[in-house]
Protein backbone atom coordinates (compact mmCIF):
# COMPACT_ATOMS: atom_id res chain seq x y z
CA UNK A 1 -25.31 208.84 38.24
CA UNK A 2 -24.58 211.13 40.95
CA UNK A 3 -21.70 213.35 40.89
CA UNK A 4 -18.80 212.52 43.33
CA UNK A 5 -16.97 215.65 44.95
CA UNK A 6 -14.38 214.76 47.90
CA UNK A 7 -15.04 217.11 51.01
CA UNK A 8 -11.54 218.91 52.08
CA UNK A 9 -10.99 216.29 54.83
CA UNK A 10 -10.55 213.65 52.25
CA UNK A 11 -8.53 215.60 50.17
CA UNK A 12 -6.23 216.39 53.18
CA UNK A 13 -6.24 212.43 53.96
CA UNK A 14 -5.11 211.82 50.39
CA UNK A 15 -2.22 214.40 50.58
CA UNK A 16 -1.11 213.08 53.61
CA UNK A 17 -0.74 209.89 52.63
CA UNK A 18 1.00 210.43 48.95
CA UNK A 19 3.30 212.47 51.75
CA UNK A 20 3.62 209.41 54.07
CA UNK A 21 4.57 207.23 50.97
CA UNK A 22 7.37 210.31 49.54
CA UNK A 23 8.80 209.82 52.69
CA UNK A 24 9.17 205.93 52.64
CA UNK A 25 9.83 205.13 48.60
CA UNK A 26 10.23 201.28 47.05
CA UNK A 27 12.44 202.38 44.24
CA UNK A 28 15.09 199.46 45.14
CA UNK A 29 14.73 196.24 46.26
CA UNK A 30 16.52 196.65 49.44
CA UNK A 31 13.51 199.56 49.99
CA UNK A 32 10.91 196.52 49.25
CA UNK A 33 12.32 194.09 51.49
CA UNK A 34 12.30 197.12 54.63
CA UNK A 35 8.38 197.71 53.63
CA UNK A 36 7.30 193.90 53.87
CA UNK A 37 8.71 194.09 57.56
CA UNK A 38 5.90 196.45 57.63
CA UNK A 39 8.01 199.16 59.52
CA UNK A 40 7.95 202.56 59.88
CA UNK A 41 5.57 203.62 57.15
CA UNK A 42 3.52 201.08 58.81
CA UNK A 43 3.68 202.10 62.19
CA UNK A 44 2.61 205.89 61.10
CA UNK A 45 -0.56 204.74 59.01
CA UNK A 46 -1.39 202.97 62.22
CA UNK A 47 -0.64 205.56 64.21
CA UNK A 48 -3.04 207.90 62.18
CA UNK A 49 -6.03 205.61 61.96
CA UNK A 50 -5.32 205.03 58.53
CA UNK A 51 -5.23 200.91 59.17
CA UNK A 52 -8.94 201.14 61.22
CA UNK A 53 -10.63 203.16 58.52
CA UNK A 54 -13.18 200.47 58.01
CA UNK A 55 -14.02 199.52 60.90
CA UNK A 56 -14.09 202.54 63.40
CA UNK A 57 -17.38 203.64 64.44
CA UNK A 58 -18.26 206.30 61.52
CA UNK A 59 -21.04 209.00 61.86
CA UNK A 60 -23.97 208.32 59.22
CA UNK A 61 -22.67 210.86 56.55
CA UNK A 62 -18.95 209.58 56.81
CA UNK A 63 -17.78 207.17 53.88
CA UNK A 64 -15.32 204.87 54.98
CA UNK A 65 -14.98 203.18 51.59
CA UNK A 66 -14.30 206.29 49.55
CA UNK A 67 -12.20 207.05 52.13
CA UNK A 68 -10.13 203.53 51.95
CA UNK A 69 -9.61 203.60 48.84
CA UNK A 70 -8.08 207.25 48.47
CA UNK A 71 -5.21 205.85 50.81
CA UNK A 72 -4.77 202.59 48.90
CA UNK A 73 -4.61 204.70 45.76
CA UNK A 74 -1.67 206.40 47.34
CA UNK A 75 -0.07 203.30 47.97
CA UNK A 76 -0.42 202.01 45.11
CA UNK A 77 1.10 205.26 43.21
CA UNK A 78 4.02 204.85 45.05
CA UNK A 79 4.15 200.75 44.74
CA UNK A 80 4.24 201.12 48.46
CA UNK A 81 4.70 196.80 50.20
CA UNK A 82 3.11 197.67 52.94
CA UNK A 83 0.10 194.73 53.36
CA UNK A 84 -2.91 197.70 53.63
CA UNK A 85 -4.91 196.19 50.75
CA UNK A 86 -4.35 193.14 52.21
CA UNK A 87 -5.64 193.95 55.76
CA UNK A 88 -8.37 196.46 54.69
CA UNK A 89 -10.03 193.74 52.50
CA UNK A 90 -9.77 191.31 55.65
CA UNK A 91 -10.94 193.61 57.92
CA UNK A 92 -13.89 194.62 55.71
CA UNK A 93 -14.86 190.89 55.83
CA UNK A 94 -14.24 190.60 59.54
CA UNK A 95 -16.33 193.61 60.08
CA UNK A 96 -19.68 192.08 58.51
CA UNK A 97 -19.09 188.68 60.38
CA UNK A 98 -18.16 190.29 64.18
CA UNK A 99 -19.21 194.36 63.51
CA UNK A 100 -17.33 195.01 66.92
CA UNK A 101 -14.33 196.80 66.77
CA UNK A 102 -12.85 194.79 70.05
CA UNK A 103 -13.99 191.19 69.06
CA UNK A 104 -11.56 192.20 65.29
CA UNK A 105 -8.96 194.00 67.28
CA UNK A 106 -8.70 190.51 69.60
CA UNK A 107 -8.65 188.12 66.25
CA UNK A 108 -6.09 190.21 64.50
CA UNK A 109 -4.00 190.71 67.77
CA UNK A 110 -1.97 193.50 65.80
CA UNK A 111 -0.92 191.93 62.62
CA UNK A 112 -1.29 192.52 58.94
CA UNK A 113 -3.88 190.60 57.57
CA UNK A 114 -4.65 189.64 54.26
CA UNK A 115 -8.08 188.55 52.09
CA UNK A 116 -7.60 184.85 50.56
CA UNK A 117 -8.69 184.14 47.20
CA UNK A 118 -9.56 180.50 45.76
CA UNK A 119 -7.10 179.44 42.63
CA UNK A 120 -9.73 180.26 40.49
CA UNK A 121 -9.30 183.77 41.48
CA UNK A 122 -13.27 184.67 41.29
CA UNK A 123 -14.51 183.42 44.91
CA UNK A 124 -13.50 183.87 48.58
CA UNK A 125 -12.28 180.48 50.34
CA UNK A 126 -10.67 179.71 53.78
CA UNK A 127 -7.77 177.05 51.93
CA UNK A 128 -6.69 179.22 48.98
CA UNK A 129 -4.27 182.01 48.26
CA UNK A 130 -3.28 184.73 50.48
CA UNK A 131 -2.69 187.79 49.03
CA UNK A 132 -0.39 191.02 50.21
CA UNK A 133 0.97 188.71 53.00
CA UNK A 134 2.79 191.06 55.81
CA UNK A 135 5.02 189.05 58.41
CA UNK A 136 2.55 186.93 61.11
CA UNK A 137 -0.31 187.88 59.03
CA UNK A 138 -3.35 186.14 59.43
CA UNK A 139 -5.57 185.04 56.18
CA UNK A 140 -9.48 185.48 56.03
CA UNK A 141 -11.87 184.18 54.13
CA UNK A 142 -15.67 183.15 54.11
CA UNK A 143 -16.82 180.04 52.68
CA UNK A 144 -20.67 179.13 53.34
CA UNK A 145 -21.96 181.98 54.58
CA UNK A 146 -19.00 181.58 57.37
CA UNK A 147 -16.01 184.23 58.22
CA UNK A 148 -12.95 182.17 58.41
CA UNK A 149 -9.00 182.79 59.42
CA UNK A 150 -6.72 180.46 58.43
CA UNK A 151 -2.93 180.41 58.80
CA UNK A 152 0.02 180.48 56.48
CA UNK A 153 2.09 178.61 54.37
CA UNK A 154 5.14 179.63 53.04
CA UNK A 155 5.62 182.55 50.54
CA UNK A 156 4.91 181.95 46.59
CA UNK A 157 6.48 183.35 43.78
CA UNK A 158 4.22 186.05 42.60
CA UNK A 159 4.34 188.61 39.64
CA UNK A 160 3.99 191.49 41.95
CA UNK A 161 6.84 192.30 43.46
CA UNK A 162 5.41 194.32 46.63
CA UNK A 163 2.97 192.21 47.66
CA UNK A 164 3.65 188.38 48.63
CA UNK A 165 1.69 185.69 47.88
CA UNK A 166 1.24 182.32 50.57
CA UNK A 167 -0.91 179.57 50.65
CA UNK A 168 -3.29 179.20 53.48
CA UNK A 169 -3.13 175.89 54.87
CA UNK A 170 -5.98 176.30 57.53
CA UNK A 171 -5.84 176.05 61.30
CA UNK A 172 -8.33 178.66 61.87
CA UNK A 173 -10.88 179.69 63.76
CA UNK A 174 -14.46 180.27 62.64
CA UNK A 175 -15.24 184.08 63.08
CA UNK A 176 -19.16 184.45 62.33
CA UNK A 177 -21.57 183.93 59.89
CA UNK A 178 -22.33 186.50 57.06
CA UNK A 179 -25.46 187.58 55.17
CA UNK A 180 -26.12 187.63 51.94
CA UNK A 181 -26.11 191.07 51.69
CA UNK A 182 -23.05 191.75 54.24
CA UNK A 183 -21.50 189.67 52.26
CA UNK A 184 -22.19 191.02 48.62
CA UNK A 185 -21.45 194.82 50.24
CA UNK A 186 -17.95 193.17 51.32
CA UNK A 187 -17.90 191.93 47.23
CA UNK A 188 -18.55 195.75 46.15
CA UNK A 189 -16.35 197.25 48.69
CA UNK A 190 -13.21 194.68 47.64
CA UNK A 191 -13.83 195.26 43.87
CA UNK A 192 -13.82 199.18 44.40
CA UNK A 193 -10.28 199.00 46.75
CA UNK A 194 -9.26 196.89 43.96
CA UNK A 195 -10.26 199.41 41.34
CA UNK A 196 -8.21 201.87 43.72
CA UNK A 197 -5.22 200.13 43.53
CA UNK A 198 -5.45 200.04 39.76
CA UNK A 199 -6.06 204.28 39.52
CA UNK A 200 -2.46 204.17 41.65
CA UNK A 201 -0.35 202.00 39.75
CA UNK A 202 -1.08 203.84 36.45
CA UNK A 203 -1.27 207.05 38.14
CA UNK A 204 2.76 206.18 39.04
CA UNK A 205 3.08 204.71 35.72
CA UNK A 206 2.12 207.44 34.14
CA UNK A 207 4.06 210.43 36.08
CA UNK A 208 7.40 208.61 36.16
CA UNK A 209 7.01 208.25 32.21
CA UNK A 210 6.16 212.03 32.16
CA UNK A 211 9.28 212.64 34.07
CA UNK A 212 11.19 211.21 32.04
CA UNK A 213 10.31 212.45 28.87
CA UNK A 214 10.50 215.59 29.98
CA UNK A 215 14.91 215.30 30.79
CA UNK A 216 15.22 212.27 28.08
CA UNK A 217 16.91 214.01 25.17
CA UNK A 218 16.95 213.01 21.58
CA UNK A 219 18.34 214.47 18.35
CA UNK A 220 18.99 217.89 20.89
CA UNK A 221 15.60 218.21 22.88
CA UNK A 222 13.56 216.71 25.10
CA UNK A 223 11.35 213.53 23.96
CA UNK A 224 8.39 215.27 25.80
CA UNK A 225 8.32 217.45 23.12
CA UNK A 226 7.36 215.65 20.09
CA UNK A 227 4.06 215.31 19.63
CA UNK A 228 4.03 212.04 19.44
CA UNK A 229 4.82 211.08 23.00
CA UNK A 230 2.97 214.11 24.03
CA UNK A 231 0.00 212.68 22.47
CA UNK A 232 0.95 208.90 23.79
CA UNK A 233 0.74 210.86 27.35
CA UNK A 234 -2.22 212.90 26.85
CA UNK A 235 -4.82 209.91 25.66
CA UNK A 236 -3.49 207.82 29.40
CA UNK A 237 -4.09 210.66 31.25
CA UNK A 238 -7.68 210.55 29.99
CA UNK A 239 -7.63 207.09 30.41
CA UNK A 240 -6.34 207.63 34.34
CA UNK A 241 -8.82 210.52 34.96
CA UNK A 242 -11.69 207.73 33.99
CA UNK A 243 -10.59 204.87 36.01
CA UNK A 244 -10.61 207.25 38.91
CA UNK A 245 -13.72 209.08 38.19
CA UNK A 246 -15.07 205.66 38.05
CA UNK A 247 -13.41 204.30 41.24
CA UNK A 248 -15.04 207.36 42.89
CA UNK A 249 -18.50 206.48 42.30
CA UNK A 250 -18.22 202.72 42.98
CA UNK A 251 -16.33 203.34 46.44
CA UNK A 252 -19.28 205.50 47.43
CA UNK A 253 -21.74 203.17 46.57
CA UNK A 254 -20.81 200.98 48.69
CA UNK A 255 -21.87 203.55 51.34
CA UNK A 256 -24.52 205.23 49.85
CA UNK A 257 -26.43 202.82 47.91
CA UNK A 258 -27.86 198.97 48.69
CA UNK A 259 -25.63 196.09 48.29
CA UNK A 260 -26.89 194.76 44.88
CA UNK A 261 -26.83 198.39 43.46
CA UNK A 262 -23.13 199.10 44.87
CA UNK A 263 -22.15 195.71 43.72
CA UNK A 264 -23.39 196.68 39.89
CA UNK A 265 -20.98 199.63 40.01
CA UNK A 266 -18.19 198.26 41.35
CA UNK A 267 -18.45 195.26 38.90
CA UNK A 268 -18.80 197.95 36.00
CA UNK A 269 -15.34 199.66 37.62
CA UNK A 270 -13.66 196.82 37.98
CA UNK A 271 -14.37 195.92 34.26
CA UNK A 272 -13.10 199.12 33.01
CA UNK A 273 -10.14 199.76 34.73
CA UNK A 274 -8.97 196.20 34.91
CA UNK A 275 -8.36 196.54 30.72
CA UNK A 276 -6.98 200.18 31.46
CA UNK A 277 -4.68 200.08 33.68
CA UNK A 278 -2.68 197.29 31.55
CA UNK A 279 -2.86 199.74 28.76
CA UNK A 280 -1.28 202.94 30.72
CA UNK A 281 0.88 200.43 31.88
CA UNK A 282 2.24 199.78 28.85
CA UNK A 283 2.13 203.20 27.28
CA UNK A 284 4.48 203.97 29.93
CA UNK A 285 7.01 201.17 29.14
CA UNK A 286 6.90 202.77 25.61
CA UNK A 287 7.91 206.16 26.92
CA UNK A 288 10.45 205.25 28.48
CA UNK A 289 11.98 203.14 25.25
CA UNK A 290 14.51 200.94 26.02
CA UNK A 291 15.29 201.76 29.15
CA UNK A 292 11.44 200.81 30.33
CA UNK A 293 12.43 197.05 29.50
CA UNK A 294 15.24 197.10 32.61
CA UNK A 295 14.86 195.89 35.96
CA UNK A 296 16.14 199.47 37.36
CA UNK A 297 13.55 201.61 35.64
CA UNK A 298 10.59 201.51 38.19
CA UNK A 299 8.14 200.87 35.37
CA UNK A 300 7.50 197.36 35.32
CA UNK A 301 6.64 197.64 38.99
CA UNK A 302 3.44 199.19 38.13
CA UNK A 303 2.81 197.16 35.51
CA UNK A 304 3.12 193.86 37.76
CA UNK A 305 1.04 195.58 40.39
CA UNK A 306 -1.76 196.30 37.93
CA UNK A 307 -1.59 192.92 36.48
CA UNK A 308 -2.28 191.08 39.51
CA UNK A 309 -5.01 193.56 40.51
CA UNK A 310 -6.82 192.80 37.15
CA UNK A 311 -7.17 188.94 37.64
CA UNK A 312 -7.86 189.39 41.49
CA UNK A 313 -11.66 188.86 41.95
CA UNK A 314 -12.23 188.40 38.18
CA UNK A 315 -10.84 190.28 35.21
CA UNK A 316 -13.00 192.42 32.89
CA UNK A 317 -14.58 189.23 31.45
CA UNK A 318 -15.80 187.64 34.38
CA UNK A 319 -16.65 191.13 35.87
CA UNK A 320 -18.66 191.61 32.47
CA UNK A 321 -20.08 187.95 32.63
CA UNK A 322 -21.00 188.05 36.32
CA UNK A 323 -23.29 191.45 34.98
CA UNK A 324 -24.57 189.63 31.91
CA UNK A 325 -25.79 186.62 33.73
CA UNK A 326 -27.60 189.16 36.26
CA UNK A 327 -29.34 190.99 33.28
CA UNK A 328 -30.66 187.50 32.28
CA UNK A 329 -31.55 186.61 35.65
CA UNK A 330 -33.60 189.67 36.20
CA UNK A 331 -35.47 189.56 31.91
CA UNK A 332 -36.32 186.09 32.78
CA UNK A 333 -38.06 186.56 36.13
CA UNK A 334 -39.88 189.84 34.77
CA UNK A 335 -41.09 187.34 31.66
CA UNK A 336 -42.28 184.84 34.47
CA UNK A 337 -44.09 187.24 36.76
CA UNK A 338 -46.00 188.55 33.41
């Protein structure tokens, strides 16, 4: 497995966005509700090139994937509502159907998009659910071998509480067709951005809980120094450092390696820190005791977030079934050709 090191430029694109998302925090609702509107945190990833990552014209050593998915783990740290997960996913699937940056910037006209899932939650389809919905976005899928968009339907109730769910109800236009292996690179790259997401909810998770234990005062000291919760906190920090390690290596894949390769790792990723995150998750809840179970304390946020990442595209069952049926696949034609 080769080792993945990021270059100073992504660490500086990293930093500026955990600074873009200090600067615009979703610790009330109110905050939430501002953020859907898309607004000014928005406007400044835009503004930066932060939105475009994926489809700009990149020099041959850039990684555009790696480099996606440090901002949406950013995001995600912060439970940031802006749609970016959303609209990165769409625009990764826009970008294998019409590879021109004008013929997407036309379709999208502007707006948020976001990637539309079938109810089964394991395949792309043009009439399904639309998820991370920002205001006048526009749904994509691919169905066939063909790129859809498909408009709206009104908003769902959803266990996430900063990104919107909506049914797509068609109306569309057909975009393009998609191969095979555009369209098993656009599989990898949505499983790692997923996997991203997950590294950033329990990243958050985790810090707040650390923050807390450190000013939460029982029987005269702080909590954070009992050994127990320092050990509770120690053991998910290992746990975060592997999801993102992890992450790392299946976002450049994508890049670096051919689709049926990438898609391997990112199906491994997605395995692991689908089951992971839940479990920092929850650690964190138990740091923060009783007051983790209220709606104020920030902690269930993550844990909502990380939920509906780990059943989007398949859990770590199907992601481990989906690489159990290719292991099978591949024994029995080696046994034929013999």
């Amino acid at each position: 497995m080769t080792s993945v090191a990021l270059t100073d430029e992504q660490r500086m694109l990293a930093a500026t966005t955990a600074q873009m998302v200090a600067d615009h925090p979703t610790v009330t609702d109110a905050e939430v509700e501002r953020q859907r509107g898309t607004g000014e945190l928005w406007g400044a990833m835009a503004a930066n090139g932060l939105v475009a990552l994926v489809i700009a014209e990149q020099p041959d050593d850039d990684e555009p994937t790696l480099n996606a998915a440090l901002v949406v783990e950013q995001l995600a740290r912060g439970v940031s509502a802006v749609p970016y997960l959303g609209t990165v996913l769409s625009l990764g699937l826009l970008h294998a159907a019409a590879p021109h940056g004008e013929e997407i910037t036309e379709i999208l006209a502007g707006r948020p998009g976001c990637v539309v899932v079938d109810r089964t939650l394991s395949a792309l389809a043009p009439h399904g659910i639309a998820v991370d919905v920002g205001p006048g976005a526009l749904a994509v899928g691919a169905e066939g071998g063909v790129v859809r968009t498909a408009t709206l339907g009104a908003h769902l109730d959803g266990l996430d509480l900063s990104r919107p769910l909506a049914h797509a109800v068609g109306g569309g236009t057909e975009i393009g067709a998609i191969s095979s292996a555009a369209g098993t690179r656009w599989q990898a790259q949505a499983l790692a951005w997923l996997c991203a997401d997950l590294v950033g909810s329990c990243t958050g998770a985790l810090e707040g809980a650390v923050a807390h234990a450190r000013v939460r005062r029982q029987f005269g000291r702080p909590i954070g120094s009992f050994q127990a919760v320092q050990q509770l906190c120690a053991d998910q920090l290992v746990t975060v450092e592997s999801c993102r390690s992890i992450t790392w290596q299946a976002a450049w894949a994508v890049d670096a390696l051919n689709p049926a390769e990438a898609l391997l790792q990112a199906q491994m990723a997605k395995a692991y820190c689908s089951e992971a995150a839940r479990t920092v998750c929850e650690a964190a809840i138990q740091v923060w005791g009783g007051l983790g179970m209220t709606w104020e304390c920030p902690a269930h946020r993550y844990l909502r977030r990380a939920l509906l990442d780990r059943q989007l595209l398949g859990d770590e069952r199907a992601q481990l079934g989906a690489i159990a049926d290719e292991r099978l696949v591949t024994a029995a034609t080696k046994t034929r050709v013999r």
